[in-house]
PDB file of N, CA and C in Angstrom:
ATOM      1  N   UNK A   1       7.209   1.143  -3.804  1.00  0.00           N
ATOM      2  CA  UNK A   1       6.989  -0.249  -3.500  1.00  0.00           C
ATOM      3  C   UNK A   1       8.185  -0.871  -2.800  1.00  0.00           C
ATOM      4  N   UNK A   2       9.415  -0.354  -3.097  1.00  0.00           N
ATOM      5  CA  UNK A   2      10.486  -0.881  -2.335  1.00  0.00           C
ATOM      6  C   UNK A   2      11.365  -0.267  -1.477  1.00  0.00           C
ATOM      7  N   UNK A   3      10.628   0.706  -0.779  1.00  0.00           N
ATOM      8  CA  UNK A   3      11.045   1.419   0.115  1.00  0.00           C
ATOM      9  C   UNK A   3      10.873   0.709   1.483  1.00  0.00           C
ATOM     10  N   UNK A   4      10.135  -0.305   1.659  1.00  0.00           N
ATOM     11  CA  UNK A   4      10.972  -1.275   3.036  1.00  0.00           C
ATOM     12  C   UNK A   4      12.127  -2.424   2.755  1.00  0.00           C
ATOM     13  N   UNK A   5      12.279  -2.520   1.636  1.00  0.00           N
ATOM     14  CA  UNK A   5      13.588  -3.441   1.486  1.00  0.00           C
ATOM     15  C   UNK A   5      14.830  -2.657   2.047  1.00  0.00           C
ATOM     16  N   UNK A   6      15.035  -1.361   2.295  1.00  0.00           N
ATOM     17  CA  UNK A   6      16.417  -0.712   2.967  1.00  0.00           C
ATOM     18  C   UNK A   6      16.875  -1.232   4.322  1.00  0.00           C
ATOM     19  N   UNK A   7      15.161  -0.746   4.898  1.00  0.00           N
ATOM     20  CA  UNK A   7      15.116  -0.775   6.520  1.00  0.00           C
ATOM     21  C   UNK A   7      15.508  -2.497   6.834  1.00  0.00           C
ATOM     22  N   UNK A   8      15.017  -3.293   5.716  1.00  0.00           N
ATOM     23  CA  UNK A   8      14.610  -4.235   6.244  1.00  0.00           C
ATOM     24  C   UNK A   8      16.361  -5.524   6.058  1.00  0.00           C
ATOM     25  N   UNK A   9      17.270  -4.773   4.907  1.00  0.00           N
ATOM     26  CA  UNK A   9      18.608  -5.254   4.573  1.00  0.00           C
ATOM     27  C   UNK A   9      19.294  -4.216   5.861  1.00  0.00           C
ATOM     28  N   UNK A  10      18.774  -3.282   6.221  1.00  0.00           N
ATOM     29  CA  UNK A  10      19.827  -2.861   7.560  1.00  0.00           C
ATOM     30  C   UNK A  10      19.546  -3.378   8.710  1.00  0.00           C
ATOM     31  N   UNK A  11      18.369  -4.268   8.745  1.00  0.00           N
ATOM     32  CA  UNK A  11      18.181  -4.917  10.204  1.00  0.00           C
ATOM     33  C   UNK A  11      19.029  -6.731  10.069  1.00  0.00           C
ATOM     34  N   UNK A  12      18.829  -7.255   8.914  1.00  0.00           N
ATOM     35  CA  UNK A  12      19.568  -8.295   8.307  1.00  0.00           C
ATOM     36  C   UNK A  12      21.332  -8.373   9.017  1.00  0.00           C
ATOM     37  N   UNK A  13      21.516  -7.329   8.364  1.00  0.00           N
ATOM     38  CA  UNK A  13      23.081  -6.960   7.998  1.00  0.00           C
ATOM     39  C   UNK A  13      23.705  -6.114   9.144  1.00  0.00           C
ATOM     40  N   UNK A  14      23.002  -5.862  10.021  1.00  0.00           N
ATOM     41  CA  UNK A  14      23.465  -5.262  11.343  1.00  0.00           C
ATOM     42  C   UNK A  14      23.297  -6.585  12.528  1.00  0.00           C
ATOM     43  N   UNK A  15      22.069  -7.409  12.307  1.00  0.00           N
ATOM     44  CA  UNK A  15      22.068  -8.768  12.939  1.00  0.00           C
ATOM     45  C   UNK A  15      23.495  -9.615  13.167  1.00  0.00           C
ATOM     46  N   UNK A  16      23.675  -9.674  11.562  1.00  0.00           N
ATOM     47  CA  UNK A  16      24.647 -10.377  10.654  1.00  0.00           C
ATOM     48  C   UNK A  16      25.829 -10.107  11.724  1.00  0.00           C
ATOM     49  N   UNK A  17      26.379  -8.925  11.338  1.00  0.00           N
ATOM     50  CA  UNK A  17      27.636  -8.134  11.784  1.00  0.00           C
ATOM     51  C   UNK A  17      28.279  -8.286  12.841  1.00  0.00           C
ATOM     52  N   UNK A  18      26.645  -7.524  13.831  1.00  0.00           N
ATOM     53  CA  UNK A  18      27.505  -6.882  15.283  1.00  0.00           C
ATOM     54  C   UNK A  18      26.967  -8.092  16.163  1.00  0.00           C
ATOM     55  N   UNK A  19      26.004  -8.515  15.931  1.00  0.00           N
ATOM     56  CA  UNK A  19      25.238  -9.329  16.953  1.00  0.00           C
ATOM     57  C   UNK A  19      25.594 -10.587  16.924  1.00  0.00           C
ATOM     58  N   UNK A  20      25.830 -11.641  15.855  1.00  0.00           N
ATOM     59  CA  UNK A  20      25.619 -12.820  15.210  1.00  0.00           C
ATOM     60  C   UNK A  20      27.423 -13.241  15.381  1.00  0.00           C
ATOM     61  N   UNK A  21      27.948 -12.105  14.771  1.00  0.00           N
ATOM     62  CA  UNK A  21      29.500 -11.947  14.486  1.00  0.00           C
ATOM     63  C   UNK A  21      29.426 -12.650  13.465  1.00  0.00           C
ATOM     64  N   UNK A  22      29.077 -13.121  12.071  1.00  0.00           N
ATOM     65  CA  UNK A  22      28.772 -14.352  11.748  1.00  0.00           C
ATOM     66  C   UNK A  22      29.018 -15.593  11.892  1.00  0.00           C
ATOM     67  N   UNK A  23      28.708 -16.164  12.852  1.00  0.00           N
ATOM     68  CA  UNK A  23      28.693 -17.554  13.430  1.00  0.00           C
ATOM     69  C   UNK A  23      27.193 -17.953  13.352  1.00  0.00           C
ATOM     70  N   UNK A  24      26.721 -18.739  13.017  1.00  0.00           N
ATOM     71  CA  UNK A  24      25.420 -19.343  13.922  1.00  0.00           C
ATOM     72  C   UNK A  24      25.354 -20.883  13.918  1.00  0.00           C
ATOM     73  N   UNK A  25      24.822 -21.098  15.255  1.00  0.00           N
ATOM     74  CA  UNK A  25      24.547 -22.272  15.288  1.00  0.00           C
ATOM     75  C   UNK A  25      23.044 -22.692  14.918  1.00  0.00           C
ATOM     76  N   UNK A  26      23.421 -23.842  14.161  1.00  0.00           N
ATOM     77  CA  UNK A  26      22.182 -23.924  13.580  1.00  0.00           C
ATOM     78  C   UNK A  26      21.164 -25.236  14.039  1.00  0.00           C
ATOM     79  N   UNK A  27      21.839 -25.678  14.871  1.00  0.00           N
ATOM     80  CA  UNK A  27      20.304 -25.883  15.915  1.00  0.00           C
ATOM     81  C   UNK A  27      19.619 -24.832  16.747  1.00  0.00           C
ATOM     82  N   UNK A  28      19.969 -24.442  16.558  1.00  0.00           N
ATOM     83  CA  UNK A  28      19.284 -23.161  17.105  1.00  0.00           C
ATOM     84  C   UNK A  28      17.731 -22.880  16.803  1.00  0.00           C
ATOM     85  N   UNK A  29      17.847 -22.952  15.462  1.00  0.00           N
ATOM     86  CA  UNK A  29      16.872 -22.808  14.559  1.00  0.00           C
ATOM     87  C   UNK A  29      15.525 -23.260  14.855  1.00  0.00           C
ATOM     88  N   UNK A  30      15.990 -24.668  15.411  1.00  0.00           N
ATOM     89  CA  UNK A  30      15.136 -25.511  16.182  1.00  0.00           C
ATOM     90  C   UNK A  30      14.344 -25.545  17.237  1.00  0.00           C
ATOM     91  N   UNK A  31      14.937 -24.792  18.298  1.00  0.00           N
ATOM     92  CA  UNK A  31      14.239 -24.086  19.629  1.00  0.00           C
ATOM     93  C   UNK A  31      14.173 -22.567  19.749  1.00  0.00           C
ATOM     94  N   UNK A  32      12.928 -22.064  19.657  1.00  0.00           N
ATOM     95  CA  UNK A  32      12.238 -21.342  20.109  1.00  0.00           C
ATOM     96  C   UNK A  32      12.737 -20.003  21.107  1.00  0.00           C
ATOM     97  N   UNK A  33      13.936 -20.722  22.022  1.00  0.00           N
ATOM     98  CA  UNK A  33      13.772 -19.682  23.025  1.00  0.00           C
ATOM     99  C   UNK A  33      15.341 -19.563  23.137  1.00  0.00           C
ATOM    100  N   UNK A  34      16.257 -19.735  22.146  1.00  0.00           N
ATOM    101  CA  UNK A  34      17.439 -19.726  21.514  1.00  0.00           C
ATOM    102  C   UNK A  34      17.347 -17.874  20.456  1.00  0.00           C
ATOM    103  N   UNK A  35      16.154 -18.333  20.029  1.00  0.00           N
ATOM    104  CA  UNK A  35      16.270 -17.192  18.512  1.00  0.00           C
ATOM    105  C   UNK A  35      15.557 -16.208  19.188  1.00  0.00           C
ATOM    106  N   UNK A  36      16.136 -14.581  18.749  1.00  0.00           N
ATOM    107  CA  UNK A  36      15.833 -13.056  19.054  1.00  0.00           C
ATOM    108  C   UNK A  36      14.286 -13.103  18.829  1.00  0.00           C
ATOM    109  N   UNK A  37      13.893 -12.340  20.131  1.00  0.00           N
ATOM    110  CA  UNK A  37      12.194 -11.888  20.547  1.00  0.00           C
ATOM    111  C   UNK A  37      11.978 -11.674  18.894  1.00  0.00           C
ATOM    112  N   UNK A  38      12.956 -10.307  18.444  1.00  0.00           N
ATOM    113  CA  UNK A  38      12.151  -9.574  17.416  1.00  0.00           C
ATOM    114  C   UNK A  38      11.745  -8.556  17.644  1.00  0.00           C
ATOM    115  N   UNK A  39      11.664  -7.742  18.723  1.00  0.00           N
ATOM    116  CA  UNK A  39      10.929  -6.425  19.296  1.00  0.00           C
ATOM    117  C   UNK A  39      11.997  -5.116  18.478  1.00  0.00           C
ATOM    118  N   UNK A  40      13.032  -5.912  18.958  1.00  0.00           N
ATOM    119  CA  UNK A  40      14.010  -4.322  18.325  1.00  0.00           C
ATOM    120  C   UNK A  40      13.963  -4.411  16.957  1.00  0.00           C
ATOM    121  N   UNK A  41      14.160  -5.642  16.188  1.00  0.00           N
ATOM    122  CA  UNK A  41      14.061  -5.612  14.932  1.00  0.00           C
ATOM    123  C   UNK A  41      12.361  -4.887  14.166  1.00  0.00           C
ATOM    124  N   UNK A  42      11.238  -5.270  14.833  1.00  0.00           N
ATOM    125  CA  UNK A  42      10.637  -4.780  14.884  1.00  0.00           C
ATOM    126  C   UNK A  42       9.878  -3.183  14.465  1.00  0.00           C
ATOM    127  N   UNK A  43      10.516  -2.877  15.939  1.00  0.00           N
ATOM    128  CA  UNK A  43      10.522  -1.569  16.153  1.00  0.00           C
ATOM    129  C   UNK A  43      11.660  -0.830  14.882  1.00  0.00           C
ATOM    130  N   UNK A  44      12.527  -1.033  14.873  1.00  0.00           N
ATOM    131  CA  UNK A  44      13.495  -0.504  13.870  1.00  0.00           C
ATOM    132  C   UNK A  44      13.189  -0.237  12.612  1.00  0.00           C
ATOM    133  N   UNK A  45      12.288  -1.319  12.017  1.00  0.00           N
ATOM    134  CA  UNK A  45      11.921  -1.373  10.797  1.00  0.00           C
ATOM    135  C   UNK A  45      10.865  -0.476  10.546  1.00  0.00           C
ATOM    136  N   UNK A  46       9.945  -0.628  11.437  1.00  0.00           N
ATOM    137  CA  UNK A  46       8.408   0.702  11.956  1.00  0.00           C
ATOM    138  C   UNK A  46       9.452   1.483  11.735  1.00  0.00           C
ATOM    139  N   UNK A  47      10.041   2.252  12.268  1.00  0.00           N
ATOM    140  CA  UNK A  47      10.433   3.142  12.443  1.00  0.00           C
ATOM    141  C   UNK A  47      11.133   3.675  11.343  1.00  0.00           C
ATOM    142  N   UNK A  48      11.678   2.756  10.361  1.00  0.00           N
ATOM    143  CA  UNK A  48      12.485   3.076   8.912  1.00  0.00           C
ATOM    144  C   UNK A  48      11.371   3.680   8.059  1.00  0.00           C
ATOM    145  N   UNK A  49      10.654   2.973   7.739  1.00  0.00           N
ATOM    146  CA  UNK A  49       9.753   2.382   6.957  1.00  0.00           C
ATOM    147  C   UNK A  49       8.120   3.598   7.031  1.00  0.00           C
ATOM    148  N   UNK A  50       8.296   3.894   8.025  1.00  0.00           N
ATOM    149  CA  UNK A  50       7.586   5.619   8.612  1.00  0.00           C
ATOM    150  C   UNK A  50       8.480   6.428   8.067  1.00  0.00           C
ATOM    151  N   UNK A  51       9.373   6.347   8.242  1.00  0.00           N
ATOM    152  CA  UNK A  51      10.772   7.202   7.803  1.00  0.00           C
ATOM    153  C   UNK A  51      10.849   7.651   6.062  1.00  0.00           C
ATOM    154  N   UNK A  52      10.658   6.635   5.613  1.00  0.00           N
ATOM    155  CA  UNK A  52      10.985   6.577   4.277  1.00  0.00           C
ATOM    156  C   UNK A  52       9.720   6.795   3.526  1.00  0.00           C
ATOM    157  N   UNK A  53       8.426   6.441   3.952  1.00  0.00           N
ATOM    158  CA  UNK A  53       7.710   7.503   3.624  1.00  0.00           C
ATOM    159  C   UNK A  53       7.003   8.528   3.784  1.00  0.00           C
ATOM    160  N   UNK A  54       7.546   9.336   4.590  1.00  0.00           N
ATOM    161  CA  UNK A  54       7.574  10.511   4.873  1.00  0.00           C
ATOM    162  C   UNK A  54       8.983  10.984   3.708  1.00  0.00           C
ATOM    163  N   UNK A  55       9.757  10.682   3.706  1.00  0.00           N
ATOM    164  CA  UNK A  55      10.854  11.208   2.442  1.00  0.00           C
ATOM    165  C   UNK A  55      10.489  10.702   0.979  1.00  0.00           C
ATOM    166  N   UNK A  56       9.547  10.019   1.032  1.00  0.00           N
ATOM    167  CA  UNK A  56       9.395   9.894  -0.487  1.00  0.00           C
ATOM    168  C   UNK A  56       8.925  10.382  -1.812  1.00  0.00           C
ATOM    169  N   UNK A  57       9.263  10.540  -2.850  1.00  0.00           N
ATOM    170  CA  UNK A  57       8.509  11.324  -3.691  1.00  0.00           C
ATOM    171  C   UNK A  57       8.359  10.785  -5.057  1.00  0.00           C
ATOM    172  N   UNK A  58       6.864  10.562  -5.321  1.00  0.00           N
ATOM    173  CA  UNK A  58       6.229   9.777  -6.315  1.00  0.00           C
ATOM    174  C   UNK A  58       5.353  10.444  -6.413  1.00  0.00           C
ATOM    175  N   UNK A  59       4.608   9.811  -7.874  1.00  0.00           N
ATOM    176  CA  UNK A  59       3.957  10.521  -8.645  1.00  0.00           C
ATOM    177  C   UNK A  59       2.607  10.766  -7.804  1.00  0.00           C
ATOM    178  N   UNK A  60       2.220   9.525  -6.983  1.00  0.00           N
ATOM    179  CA  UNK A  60       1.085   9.742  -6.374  1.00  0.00           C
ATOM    180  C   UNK A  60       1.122  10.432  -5.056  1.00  0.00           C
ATOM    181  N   UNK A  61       2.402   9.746  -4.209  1.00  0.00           N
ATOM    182  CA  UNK A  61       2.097  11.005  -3.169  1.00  0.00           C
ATOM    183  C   UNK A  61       3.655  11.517  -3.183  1.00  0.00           C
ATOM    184  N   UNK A  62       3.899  12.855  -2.125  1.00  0.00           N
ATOM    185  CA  UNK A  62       5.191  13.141  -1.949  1.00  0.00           C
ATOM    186  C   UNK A  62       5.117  13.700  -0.405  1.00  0.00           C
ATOM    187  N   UNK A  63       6.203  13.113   0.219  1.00  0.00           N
ATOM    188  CA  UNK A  63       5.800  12.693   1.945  1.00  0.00           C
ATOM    189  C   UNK A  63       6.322  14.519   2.278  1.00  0.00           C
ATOM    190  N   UNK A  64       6.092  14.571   3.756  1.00  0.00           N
ATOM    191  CA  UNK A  64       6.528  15.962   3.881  1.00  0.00           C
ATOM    192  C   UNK A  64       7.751  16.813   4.368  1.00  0.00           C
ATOM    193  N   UNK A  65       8.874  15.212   4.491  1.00  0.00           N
ATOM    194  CA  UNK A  65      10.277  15.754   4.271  1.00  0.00           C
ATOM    195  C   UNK A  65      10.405  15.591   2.978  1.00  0.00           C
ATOM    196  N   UNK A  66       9.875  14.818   2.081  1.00  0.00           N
ATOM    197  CA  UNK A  66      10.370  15.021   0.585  1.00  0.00           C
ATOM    198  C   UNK A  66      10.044  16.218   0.085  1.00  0.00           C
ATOM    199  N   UNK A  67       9.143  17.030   0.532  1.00  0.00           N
ATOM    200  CA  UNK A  67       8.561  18.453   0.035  1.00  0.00           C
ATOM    201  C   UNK A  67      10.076  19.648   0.688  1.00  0.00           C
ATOM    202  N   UNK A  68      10.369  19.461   1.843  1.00  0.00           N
ATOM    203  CA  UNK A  68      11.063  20.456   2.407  1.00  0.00           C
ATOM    204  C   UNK A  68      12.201  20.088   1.580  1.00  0.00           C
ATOM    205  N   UNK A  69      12.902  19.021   1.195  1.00  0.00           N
ATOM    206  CA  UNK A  69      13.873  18.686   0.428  1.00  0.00           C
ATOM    207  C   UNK A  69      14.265  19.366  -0.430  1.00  0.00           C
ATOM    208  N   UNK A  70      12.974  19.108  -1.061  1.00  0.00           N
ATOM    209  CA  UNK A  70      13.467  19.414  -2.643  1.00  0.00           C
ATOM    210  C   UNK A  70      12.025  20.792  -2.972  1.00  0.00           C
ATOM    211  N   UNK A  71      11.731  21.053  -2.703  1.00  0.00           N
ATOM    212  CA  UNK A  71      10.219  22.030  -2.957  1.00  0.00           C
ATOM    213  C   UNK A  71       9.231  21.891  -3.674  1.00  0.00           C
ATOM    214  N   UNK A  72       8.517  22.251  -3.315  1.00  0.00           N
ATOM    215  CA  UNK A  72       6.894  22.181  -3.936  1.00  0.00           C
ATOM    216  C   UNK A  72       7.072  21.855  -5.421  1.00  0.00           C
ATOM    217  N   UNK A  73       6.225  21.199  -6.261  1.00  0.00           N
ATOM    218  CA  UNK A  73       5.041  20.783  -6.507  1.00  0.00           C
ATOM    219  C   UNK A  73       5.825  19.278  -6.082  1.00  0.00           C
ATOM    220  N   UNK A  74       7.066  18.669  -6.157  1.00  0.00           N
ATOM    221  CA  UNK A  74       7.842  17.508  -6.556  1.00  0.00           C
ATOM    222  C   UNK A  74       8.690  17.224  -5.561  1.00  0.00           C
ATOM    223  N   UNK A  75       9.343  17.899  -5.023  1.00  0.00           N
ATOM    224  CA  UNK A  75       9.939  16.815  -3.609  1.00  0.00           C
ATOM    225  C   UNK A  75      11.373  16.393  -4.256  1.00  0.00           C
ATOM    226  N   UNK A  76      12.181  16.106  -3.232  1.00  0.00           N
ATOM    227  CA  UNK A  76      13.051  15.249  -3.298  1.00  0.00           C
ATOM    228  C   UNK A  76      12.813  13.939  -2.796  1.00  0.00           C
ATOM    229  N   UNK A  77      13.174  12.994  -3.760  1.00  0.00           N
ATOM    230  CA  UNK A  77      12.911  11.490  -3.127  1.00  0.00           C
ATOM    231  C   UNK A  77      14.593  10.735  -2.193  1.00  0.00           C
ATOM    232  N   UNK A  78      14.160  11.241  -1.202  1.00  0.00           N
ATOM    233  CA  UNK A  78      15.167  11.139   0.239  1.00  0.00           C
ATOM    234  C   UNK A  78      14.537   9.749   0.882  1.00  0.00           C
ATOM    235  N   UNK A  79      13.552   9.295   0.479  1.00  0.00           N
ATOM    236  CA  UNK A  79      12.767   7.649   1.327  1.00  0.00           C
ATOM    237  C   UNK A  79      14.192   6.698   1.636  1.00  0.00           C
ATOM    238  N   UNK A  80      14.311   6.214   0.683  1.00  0.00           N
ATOM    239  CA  UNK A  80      15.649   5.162   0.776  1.00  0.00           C
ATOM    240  C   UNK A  80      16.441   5.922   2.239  1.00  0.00           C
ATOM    241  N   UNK A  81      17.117   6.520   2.006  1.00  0.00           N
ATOM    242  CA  UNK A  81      18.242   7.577   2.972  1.00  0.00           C
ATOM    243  C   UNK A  81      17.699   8.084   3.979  1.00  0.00           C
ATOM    244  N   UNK A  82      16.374   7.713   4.221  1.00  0.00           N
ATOM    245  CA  UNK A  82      15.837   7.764   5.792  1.00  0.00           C
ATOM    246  C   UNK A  82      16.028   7.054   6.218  1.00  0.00           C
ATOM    247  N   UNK A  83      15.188   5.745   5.144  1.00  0.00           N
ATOM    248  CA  UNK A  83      14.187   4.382   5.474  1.00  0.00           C
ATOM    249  C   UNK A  83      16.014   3.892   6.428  1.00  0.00           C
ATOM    250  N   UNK A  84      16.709   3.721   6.006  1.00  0.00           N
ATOM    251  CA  UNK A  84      18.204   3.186   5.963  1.00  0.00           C
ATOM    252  C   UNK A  84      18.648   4.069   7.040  1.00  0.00           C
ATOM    253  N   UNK A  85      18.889   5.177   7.259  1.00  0.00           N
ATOM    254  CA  UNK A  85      19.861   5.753   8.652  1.00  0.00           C
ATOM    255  C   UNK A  85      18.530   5.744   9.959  1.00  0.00           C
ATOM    256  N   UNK A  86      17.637   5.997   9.688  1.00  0.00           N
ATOM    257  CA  UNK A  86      16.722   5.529  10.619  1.00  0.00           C
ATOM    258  C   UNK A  86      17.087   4.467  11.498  1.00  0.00           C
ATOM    259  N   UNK A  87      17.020   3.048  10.257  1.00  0.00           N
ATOM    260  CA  UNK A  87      17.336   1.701  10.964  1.00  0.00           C
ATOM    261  C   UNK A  87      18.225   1.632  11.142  1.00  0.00           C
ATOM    262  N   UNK A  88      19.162   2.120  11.107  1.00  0.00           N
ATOM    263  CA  UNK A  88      21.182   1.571  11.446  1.00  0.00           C
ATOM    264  C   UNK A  88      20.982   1.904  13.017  1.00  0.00           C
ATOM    265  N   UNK A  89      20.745   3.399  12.801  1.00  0.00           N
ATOM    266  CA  UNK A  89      20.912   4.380  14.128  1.00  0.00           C
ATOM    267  C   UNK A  89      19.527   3.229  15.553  1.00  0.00           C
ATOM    268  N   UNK A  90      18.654   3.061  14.743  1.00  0.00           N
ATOM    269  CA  UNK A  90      17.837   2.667  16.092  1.00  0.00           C
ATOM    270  C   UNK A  90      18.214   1.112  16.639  1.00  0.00           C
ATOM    271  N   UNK A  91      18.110   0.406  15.658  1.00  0.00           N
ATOM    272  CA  UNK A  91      18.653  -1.250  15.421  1.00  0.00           C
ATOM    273  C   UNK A  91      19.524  -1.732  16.610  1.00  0.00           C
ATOM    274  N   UNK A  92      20.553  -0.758  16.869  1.00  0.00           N
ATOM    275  CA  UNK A  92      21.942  -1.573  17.308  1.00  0.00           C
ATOM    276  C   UNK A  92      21.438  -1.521  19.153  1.00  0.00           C
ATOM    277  N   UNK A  93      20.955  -0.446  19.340  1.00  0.00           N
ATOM    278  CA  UNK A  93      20.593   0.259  20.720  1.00  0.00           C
ATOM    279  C   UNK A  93      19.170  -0.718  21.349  1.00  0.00           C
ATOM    280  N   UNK A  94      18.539  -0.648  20.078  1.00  0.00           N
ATOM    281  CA  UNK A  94      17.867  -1.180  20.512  1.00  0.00           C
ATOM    282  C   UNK A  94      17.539  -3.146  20.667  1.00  0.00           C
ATOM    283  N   UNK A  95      18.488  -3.858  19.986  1.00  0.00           N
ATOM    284  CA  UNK A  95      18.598  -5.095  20.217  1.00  0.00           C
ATOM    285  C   UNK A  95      19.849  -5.491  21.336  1.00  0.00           C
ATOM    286  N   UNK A  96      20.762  -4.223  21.545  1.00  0.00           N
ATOM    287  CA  UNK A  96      20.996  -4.645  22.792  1.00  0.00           C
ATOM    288  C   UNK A  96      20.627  -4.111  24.162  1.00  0.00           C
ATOM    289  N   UNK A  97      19.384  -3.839  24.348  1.00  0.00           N
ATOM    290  CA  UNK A  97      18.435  -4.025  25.348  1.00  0.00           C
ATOM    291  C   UNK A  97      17.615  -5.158  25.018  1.00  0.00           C
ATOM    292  N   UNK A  98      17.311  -5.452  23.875  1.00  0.00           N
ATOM    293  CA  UNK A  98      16.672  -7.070  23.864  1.00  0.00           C
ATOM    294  C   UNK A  98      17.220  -7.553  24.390  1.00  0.00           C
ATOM    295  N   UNK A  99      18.705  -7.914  23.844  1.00  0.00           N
ATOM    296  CA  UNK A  99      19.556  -8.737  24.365  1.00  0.00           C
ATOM    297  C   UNK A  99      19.673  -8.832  26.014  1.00  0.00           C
ATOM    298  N   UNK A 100      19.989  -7.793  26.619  1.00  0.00           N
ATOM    299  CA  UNK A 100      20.295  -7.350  28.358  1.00  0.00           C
ATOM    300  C   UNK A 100      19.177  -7.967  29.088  1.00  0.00           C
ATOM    301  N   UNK A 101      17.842  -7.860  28.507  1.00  0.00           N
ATOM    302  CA  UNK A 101      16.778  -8.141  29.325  1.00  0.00           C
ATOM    303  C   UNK A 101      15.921  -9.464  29.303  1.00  0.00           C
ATOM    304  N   UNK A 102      15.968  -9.118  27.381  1.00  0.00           N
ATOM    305  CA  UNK A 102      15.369 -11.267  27.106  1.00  0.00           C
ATOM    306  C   UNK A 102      16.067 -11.821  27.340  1.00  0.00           C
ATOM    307  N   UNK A 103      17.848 -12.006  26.921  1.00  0.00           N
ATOM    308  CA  UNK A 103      18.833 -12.577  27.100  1.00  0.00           C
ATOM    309  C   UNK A 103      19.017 -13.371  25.611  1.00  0.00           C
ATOM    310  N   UNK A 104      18.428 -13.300  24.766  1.00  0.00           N
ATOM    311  CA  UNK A 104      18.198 -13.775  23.748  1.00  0.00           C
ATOM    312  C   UNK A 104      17.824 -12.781  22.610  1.00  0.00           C
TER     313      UNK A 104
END
């Protein structure tokens, strides 16, 4: 159940960091065409969040890197430690081509 909260605190906290520097102005908030499309964040999170379950391993299912992990019948539960280097690695690359092209 909380295997998109990783993807979704590494798209936060990489915003935060590299992009934001933490500064914001907060009229911003206000107009529309000030604040990020969202496409990379987006995409990043898809992409965690596929990630993590495919590594996961629970009682009901166990994804099929969690099987190679750890082996048959039970898996290693690797979800988190996808869901999470997934999004770091795609996140940064990909919001600055948001950035280059929306400008925003």
């Amino acid at each position: 159940m909380g295997y998109w909260l990783t993807p979704f605190f590494v798209v936060i906290f990489q915003e935060h960091l590299i992009f934001r520097k933490q500064v914001y102005n907060l009229e911003d908030w206000a107009n529309k065409k000030n604040l990020p499309l969202g496409a990379a964040a987006c995409f990043a999170f898809s992409a965690g969040v596929a990630m993590a379950v495919m590594g996961m391993s629970q009682q009901w299912y166990v994804g099929p890197l969690a099987l190679k992990a750890g082996g048959p019948p039970f898996g290693a539960d690797i979800g988190f430690e996808l869901g999470c280097g997934t999004t770091a690695i795609l996140f940064p690359p990909l919001r600055y081509l948001e950035k280059k092209y929306f400008g925003r």
